[in-house]
PDB file of N, CA and C in Angstrom:
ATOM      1  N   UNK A   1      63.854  21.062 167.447  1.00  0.00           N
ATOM      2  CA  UNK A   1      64.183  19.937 166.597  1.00  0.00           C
ATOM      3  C   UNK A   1      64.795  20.457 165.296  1.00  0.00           C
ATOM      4  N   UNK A   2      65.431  19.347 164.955  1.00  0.00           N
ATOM      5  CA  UNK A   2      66.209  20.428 163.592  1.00  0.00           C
ATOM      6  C   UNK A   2      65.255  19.866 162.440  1.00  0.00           C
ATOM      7  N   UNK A   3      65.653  20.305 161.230  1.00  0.00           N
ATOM      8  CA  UNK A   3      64.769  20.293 160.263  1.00  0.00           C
ATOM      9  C   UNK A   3      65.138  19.337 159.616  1.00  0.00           C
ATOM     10  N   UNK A   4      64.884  18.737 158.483  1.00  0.00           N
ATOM     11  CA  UNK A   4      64.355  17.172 157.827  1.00  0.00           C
ATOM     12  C   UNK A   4      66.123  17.211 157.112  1.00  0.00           C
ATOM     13  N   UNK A   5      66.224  18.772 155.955  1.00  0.00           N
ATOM     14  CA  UNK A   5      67.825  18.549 155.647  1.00  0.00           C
ATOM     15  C   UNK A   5      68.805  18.557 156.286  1.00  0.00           C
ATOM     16  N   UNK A   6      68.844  19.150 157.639  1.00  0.00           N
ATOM     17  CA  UNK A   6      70.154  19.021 158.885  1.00  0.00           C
ATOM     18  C   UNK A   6      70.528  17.762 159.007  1.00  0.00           C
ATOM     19  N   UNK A   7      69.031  16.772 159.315  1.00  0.00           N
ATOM     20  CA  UNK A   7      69.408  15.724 159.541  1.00  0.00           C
ATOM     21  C   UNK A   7      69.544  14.737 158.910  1.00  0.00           C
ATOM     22  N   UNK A   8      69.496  14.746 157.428  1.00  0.00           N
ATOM     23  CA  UNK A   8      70.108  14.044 155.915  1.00  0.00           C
ATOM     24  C   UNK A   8      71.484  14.160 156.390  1.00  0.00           C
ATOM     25  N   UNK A   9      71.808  15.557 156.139  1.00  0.00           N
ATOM     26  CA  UNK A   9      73.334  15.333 156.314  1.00  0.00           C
ATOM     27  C   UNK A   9      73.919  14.848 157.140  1.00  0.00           C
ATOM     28  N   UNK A  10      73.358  14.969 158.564  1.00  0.00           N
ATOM     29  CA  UNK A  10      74.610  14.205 159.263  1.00  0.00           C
ATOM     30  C   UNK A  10      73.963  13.023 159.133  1.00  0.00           C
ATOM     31  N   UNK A  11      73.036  12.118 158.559  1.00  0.00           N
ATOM     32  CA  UNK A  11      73.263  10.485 158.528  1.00  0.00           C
ATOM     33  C   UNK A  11      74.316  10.341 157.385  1.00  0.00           C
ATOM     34  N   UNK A  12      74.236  11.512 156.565  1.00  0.00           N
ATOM     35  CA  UNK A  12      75.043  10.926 155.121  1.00  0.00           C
ATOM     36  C   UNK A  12      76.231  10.683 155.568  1.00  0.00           C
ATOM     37  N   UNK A  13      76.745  12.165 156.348  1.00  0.00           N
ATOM     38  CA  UNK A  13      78.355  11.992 157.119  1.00  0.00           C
ATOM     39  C   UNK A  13      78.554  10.937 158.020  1.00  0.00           C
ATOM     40  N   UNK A  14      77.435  10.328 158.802  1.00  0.00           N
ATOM     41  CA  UNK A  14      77.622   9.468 159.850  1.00  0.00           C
ATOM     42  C   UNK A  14      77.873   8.155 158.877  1.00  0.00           C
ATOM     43  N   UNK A  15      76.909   8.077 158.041  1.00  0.00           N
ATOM     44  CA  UNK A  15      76.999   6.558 157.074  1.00  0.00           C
ATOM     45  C   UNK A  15      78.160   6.575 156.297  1.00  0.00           C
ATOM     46  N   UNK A  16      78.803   7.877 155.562  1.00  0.00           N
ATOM     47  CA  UNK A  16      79.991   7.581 154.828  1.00  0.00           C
ATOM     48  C   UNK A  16      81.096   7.586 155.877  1.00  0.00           C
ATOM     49  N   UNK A  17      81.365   7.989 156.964  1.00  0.00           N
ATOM     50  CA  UNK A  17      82.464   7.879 157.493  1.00  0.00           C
ATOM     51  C   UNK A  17      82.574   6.547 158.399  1.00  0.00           C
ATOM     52  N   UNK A  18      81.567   5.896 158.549  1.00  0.00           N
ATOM     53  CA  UNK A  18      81.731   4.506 158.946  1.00  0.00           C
ATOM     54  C   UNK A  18      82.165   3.567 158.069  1.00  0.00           C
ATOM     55  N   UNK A  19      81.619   3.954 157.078  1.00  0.00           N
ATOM     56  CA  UNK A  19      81.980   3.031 155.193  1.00  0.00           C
ATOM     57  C   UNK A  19      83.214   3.520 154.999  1.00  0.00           C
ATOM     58  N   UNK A  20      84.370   4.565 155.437  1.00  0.00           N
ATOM     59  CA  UNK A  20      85.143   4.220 155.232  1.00  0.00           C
ATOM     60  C   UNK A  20      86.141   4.043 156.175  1.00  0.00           C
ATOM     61  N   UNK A  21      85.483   3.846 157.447  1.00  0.00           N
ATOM     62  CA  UNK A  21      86.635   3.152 158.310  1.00  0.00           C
ATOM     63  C   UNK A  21      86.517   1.574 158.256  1.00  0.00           C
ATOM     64  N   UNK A  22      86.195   1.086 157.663  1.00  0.00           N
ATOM     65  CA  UNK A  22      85.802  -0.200 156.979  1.00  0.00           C
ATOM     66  C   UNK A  22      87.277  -1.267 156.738  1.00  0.00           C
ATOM     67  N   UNK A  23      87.808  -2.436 157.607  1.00  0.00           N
ATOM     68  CA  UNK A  23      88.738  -2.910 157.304  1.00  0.00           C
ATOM     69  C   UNK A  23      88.675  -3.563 155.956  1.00  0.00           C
ATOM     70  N   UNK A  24      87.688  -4.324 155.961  1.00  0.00           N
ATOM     71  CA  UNK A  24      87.539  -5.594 154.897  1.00  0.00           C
ATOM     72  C   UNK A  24      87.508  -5.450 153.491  1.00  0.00           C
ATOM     73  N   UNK A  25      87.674  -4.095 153.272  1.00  0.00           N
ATOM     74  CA  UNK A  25      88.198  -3.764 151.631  1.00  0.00           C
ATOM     75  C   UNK A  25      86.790  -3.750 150.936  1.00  0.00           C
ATOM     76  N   UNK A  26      86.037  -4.412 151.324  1.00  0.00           N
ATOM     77  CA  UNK A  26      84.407  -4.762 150.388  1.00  0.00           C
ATOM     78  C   UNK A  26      84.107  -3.615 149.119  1.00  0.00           C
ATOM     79  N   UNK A  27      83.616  -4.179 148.585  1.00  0.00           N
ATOM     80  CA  UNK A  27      83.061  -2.626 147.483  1.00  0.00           C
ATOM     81  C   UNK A  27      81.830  -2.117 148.181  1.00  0.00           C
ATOM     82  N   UNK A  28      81.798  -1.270 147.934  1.00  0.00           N
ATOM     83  CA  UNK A  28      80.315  -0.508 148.564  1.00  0.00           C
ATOM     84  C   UNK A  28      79.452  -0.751 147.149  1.00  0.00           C
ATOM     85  N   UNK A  29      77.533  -1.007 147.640  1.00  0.00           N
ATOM     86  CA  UNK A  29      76.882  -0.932 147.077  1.00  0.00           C
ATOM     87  C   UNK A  29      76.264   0.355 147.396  1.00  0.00           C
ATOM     88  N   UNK A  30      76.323   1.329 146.467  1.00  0.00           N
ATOM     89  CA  UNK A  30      75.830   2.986 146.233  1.00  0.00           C
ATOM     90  C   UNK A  30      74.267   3.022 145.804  1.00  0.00           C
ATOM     91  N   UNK A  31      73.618   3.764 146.446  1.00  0.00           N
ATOM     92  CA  UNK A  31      72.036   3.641 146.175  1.00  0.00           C
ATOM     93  C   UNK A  31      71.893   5.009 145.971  1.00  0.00           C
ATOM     94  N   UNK A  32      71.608   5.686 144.986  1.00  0.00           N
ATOM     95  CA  UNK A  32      70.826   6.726 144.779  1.00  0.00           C
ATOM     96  C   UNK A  32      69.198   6.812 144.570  1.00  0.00           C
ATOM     97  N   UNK A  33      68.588   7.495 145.442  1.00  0.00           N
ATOM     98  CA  UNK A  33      66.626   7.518 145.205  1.00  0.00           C
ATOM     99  C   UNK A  33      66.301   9.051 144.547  1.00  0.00           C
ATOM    100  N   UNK A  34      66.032   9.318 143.597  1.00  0.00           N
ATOM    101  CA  UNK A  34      65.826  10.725 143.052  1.00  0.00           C
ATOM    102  C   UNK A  34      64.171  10.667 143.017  1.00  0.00           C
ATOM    103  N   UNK A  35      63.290  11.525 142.647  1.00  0.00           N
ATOM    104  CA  UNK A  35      62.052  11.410 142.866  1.00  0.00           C
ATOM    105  C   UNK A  35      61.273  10.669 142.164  1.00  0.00           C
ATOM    106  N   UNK A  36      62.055   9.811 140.730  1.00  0.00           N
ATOM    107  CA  UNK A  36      61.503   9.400 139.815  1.00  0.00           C
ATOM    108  C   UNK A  36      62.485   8.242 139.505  1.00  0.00           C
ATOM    109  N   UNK A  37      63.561   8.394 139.603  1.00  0.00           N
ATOM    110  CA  UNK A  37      64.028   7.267 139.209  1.00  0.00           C
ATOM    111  C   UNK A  37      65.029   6.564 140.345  1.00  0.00           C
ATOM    112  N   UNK A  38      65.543   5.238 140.345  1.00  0.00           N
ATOM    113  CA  UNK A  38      66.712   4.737 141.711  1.00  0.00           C
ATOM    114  C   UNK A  38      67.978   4.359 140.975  1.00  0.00           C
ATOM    115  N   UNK A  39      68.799   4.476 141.150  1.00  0.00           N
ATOM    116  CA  UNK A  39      70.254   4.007 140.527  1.00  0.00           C
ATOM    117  C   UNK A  39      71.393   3.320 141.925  1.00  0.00           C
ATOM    118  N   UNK A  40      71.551   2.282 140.709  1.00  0.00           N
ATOM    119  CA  UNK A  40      72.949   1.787 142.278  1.00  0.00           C
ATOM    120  C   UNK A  40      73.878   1.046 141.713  1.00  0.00           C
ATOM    121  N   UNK A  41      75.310   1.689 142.040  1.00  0.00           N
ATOM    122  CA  UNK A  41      76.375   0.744 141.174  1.00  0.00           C
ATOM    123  C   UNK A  41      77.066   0.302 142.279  1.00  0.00           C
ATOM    124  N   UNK A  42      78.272  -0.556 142.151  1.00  0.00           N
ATOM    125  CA  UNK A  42      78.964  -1.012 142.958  1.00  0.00           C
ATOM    126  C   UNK A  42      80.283  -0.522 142.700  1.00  0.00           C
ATOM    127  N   UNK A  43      81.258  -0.101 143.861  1.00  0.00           N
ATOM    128  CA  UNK A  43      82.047   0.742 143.444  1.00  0.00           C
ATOM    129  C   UNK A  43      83.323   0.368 144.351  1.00  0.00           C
ATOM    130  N   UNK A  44      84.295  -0.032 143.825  1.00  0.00           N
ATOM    131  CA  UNK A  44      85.780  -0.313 144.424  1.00  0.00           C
ATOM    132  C   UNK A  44      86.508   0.911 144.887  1.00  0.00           C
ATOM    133  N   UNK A  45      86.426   1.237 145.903  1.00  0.00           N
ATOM    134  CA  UNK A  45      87.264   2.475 146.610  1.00  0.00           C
ATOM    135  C   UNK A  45      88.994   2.204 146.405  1.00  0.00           C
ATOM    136  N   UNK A  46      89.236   1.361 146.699  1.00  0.00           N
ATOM    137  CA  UNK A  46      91.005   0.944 146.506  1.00  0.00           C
ATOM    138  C   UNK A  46      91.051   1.013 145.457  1.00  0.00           C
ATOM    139  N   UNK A  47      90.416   0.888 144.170  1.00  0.00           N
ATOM    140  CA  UNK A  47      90.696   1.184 142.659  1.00  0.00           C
ATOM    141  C   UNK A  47      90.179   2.479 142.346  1.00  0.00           C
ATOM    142  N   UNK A  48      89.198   3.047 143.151  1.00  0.00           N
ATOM    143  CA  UNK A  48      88.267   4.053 142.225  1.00  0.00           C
ATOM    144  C   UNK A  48      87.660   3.806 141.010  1.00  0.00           C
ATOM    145  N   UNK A  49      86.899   2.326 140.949  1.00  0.00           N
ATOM    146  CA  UNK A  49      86.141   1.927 139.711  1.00  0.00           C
ATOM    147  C   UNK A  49      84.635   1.657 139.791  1.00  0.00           C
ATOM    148  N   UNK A  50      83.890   1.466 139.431  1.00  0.00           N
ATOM    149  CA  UNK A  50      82.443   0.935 139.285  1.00  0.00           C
ATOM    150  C   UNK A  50      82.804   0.091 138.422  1.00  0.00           C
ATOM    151  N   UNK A  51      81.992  -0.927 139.355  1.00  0.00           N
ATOM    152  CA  UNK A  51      82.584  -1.918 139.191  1.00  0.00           C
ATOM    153  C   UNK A  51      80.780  -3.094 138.359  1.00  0.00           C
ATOM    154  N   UNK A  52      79.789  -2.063 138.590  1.00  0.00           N
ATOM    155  CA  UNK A  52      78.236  -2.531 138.246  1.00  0.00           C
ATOM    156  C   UNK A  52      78.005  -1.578 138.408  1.00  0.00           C
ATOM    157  N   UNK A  53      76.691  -1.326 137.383  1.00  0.00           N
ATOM    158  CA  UNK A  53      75.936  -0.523 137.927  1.00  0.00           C
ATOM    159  C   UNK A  53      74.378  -0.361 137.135  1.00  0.00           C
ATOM    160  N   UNK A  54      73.332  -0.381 137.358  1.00  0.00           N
ATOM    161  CA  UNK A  54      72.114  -0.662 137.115  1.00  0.00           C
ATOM    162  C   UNK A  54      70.991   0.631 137.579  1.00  0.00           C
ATOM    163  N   UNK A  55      70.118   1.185 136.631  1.00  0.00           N
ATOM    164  CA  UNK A  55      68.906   1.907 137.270  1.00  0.00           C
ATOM    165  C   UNK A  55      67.487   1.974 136.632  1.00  0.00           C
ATOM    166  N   UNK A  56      66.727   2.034 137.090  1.00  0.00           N
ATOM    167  CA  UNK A  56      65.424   2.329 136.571  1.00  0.00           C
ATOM    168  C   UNK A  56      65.403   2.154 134.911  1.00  0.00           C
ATOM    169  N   UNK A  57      66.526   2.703 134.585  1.00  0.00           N
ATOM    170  CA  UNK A  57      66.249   3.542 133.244  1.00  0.00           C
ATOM    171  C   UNK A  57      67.082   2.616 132.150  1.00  0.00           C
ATOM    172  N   UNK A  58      67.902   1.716 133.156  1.00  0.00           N
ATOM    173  CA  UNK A  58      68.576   0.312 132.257  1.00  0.00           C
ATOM    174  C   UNK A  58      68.315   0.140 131.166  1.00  0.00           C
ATOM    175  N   UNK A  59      68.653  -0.177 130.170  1.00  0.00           N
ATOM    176  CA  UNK A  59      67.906  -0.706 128.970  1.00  0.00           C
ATOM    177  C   UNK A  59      67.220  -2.517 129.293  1.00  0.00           C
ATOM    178  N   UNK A  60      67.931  -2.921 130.217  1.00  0.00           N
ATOM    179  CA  UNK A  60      66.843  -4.552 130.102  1.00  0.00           C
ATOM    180  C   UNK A  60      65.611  -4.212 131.165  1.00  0.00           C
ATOM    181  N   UNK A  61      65.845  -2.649 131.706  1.00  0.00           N
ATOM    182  CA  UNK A  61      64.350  -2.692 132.210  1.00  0.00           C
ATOM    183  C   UNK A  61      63.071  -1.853 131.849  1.00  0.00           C
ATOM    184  N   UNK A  62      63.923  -1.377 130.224  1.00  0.00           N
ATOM    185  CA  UNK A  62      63.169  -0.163 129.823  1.00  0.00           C
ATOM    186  C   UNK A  62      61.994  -0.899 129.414  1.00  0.00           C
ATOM    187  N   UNK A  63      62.008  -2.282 128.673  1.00  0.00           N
ATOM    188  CA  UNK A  63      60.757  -2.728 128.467  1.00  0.00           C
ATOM    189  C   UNK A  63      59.885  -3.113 129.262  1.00  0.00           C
ATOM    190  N   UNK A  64      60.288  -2.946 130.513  1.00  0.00           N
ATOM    191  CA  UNK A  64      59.341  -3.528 131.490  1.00  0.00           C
ATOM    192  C   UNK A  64      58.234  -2.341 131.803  1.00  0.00           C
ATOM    193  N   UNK A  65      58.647  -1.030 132.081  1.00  0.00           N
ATOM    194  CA  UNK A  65      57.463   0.271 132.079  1.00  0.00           C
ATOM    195  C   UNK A  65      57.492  -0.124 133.731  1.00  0.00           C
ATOM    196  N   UNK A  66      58.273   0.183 134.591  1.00  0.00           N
ATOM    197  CA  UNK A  66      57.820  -0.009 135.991  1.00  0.00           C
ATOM    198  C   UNK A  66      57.933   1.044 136.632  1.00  0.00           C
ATOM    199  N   UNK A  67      58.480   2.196 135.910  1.00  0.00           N
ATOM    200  CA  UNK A  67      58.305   3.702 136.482  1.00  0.00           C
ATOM    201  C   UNK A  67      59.511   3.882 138.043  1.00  0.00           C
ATOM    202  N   UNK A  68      58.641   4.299 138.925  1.00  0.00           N
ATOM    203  CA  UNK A  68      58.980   4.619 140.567  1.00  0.00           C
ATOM    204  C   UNK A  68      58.505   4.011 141.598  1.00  0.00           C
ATOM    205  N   UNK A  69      58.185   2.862 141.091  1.00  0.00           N
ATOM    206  CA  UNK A  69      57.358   2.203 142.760  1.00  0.00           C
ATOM    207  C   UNK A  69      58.246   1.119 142.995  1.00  0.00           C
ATOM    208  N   UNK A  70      57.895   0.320 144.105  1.00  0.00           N
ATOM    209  CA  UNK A  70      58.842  -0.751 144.787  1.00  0.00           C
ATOM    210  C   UNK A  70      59.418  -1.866 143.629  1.00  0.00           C
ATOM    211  N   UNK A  71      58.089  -2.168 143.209  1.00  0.00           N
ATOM    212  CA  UNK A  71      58.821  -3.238 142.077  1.00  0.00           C
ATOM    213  C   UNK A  71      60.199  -2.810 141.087  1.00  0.00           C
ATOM    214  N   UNK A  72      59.957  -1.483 140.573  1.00  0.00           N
ATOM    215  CA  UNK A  72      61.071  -1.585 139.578  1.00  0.00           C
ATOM    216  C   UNK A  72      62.337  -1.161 141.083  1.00  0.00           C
ATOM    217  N   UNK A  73      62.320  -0.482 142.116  1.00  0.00           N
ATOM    218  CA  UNK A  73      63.469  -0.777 142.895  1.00  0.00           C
ATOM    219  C   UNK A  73      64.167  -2.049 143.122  1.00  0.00           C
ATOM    220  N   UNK A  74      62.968  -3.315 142.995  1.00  0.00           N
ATOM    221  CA  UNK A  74      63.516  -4.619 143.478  1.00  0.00           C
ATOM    222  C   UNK A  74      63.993  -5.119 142.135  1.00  0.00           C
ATOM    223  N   UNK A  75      63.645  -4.663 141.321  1.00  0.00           N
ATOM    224  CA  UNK A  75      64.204  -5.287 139.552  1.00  0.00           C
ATOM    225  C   UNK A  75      65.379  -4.591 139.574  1.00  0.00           C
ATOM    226  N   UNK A  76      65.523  -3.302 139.780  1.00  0.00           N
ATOM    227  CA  UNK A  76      67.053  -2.864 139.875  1.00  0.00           C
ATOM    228  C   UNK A  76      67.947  -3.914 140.847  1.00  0.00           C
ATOM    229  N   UNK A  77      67.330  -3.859 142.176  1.00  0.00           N
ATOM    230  CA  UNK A  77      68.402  -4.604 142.934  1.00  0.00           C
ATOM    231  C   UNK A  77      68.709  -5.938 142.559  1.00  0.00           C
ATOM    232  N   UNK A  78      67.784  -6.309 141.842  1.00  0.00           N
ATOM    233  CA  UNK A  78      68.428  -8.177 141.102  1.00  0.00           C
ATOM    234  C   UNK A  78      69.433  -8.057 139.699  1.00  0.00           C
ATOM    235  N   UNK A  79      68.766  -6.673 139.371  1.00  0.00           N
ATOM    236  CA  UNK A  79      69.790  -6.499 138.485  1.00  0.00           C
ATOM    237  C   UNK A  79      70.954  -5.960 138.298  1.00  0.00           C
ATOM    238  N   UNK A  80      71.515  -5.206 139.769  1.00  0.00           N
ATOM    239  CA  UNK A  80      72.809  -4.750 139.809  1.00  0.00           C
ATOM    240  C   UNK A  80      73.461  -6.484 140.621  1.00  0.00           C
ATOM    241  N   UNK A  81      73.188  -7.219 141.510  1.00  0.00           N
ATOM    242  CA  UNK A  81      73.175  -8.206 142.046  1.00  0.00           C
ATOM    243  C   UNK A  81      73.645  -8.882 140.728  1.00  0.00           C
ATOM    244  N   UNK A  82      72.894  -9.166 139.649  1.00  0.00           N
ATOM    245  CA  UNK A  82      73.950 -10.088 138.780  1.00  0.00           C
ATOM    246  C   UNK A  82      74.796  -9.954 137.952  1.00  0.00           C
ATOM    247  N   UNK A  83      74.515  -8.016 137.629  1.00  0.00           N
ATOM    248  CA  UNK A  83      76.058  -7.755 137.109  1.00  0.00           C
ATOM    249  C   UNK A  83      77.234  -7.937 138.405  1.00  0.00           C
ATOM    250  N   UNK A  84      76.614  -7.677 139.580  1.00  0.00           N
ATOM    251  CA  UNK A  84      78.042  -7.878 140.309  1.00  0.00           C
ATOM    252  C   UNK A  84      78.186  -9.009 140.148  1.00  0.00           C
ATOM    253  N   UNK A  85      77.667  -9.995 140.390  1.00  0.00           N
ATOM    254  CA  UNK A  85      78.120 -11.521 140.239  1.00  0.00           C
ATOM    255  C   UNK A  85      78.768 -12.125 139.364  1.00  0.00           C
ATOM    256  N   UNK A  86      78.261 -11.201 138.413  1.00  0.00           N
ATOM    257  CA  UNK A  86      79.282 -11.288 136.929  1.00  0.00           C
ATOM    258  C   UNK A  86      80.877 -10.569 136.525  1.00  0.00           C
ATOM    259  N   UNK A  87      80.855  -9.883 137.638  1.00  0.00           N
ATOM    260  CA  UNK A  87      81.990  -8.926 137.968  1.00  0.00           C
ATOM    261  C   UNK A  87      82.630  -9.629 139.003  1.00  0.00           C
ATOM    262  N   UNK A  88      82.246 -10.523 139.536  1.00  0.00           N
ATOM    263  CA  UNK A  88      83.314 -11.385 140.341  1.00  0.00           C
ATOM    264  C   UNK A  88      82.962 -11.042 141.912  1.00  0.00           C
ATOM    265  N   UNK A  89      82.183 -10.247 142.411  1.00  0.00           N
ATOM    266  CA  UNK A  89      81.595  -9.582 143.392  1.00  0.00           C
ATOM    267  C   UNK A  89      80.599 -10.069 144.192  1.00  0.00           C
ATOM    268  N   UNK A  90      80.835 -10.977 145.408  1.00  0.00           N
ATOM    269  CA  UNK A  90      79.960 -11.792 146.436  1.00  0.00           C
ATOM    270  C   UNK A  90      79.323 -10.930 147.408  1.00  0.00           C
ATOM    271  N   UNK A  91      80.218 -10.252 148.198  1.00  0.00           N
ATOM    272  CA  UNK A  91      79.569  -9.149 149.103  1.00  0.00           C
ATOM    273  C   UNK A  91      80.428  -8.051 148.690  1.00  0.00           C
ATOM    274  N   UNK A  92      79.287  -7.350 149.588  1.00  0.00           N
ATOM    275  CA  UNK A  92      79.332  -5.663 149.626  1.00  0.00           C
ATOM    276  C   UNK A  92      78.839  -4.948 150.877  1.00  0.00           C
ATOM    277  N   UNK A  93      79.305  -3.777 150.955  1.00  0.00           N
ATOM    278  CA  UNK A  93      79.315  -3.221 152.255  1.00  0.00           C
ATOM    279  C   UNK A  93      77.932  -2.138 151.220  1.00  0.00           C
ATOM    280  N   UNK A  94      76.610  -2.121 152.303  1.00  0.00           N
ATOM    281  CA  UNK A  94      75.658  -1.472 151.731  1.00  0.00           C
ATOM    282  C   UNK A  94      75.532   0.014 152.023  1.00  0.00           C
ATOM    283  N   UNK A  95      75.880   0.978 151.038  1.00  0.00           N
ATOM    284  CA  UNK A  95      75.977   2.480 151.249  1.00  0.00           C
ATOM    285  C   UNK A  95      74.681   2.975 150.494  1.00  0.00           C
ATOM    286  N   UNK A  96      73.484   3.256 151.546  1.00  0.00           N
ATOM    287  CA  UNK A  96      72.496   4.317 151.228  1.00  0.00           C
ATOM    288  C   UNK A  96      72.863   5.701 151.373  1.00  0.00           C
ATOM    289  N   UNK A  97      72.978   5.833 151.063  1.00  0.00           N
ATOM    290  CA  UNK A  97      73.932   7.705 151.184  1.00  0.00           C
ATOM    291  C   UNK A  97      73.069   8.213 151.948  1.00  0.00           C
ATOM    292  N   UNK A  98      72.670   7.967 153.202  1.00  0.00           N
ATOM    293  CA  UNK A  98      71.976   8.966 153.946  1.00  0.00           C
ATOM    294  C   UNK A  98      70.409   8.650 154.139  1.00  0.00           C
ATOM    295  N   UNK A  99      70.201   8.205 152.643  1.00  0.00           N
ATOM    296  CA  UNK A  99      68.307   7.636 153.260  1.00  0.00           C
ATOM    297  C   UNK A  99      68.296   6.800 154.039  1.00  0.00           C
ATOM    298  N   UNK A 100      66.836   6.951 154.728  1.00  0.00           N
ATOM    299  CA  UNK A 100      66.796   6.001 155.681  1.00  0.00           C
ATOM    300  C   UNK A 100      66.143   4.913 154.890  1.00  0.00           C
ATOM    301  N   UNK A 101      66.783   3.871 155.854  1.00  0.00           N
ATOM    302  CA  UNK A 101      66.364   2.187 155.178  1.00  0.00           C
ATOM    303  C   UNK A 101      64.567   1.704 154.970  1.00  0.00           C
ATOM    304  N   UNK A 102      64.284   1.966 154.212  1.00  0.00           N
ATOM    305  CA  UNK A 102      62.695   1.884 153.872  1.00  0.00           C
ATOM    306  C   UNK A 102      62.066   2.185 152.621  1.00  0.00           C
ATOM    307  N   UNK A 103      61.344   1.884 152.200  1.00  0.00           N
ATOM    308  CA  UNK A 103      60.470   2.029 150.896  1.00  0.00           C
ATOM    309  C   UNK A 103      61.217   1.332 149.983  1.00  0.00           C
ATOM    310  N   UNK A 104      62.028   2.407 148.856  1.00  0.00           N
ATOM    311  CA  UNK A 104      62.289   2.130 147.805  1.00  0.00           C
ATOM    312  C   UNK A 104      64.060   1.662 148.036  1.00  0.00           C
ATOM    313  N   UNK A 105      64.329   1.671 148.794  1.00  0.00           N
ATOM    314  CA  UNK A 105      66.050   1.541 148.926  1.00  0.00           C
ATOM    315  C   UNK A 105      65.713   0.396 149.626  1.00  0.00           C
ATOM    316  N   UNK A 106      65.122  -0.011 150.640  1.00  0.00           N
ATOM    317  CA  UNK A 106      64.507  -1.691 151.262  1.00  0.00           C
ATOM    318  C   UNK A 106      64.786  -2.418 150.245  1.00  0.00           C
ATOM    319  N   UNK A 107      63.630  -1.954 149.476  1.00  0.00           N
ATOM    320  CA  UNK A 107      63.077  -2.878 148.366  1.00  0.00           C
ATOM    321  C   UNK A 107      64.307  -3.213 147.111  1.00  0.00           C
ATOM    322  N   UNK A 108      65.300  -2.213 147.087  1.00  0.00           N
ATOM    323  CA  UNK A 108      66.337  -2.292 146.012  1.00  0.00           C
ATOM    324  C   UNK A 108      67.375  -3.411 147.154  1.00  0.00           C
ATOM    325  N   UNK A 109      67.896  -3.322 148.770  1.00  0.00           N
ATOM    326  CA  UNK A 109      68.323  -4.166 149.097  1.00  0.00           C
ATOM    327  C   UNK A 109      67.663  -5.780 149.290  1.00  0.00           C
ATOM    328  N   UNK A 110      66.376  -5.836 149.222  1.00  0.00           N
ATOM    329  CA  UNK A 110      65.853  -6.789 149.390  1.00  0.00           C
ATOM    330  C   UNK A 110      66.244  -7.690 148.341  1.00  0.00           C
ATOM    331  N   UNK A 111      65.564  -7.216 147.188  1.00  0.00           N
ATOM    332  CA  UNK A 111      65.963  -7.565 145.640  1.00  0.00           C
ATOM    333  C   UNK A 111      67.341  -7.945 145.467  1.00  0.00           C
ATOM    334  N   UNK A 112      68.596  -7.182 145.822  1.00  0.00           N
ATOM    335  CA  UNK A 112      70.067  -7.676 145.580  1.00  0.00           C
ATOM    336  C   UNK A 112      70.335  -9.013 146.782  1.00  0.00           C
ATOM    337  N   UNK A 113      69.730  -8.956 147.497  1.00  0.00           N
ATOM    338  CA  UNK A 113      70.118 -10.319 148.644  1.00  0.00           C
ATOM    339  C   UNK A 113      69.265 -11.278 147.899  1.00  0.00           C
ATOM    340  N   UNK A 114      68.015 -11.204 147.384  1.00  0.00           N
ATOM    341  CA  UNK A 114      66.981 -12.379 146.843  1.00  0.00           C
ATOM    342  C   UNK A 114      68.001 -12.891 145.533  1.00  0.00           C
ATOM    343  N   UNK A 115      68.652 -12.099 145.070  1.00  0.00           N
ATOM    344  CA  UNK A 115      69.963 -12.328 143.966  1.00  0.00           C
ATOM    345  C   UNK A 115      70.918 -13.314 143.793  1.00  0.00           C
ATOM    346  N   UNK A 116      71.038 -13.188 144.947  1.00  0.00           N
ATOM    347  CA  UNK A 116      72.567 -13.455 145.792  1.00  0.00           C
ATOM    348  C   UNK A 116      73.836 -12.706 146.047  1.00  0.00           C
ATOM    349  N   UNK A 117      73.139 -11.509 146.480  1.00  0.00           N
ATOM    350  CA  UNK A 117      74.911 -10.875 146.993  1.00  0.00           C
ATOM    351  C   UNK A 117      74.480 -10.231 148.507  1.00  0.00           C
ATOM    352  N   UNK A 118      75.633 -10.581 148.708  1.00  0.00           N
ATOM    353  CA  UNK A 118      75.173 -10.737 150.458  1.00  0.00           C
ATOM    354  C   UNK A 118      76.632  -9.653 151.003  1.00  0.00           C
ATOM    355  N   UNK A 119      75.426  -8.942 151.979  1.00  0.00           N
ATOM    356  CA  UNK A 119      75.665  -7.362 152.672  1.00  0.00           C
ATOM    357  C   UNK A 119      76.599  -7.672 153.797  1.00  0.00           C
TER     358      UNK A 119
END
């Protein structure tokens, strides 16, 4: 069996090279999970812009003190969700760079659909 980083990478390669054979132009929603904090912007490939972008460390969520657990993932995801909305941005094509769909990246997509921006 191969080992835990072999197989990061090829989901990362398998997930980005599907995201960009992608007709529909969508922006990708980018999820980064670091051990302490989550970040996720939204990002226009045909422009090369970020277009939102929201993390842990936000300033409208610094007063909240929610650290690394699910909740502040799902406060990020409502809160990149309404800067995109505010950016003109309905859907998005959802790019976890490779993690698998669970815990804290769930909980950050859960949060951006409870929003309203739809994957």
């Amino acid at each position: 069996m191969k080992d835990k980083w072999t197989r990061y990478e090829y989901r990362q390669k398998r997930t980005r090279g599907k995201l960009a054979q992608r007709p529909d132009g969508r922006p990708r929603l980018s999820v980064h999970r670091s051990l302490k904090y989550i970040y996720a912007q939204v990002i226009d490939d045909s422009q090369g812009k970020t277009l939102a972008f929201a993390s842990s460390l936000s300033k409208q969520l610094k007063n909240e003190k929610l650290g690394k657990n699910l909740a502040a993932a799902k406060r990020v995801g409502e809160l990149i969700a309404q800067q995109a909305l505010a950016a003109g941005v309905k859907q998005v094509a959802f790019d976890r760079g490779g993690r698998v769909y669970h815990g804290r990246v769930k909980a950050l997509a859960e949060g951006a659909r409870a929003a309203g921006l739809q994957f």
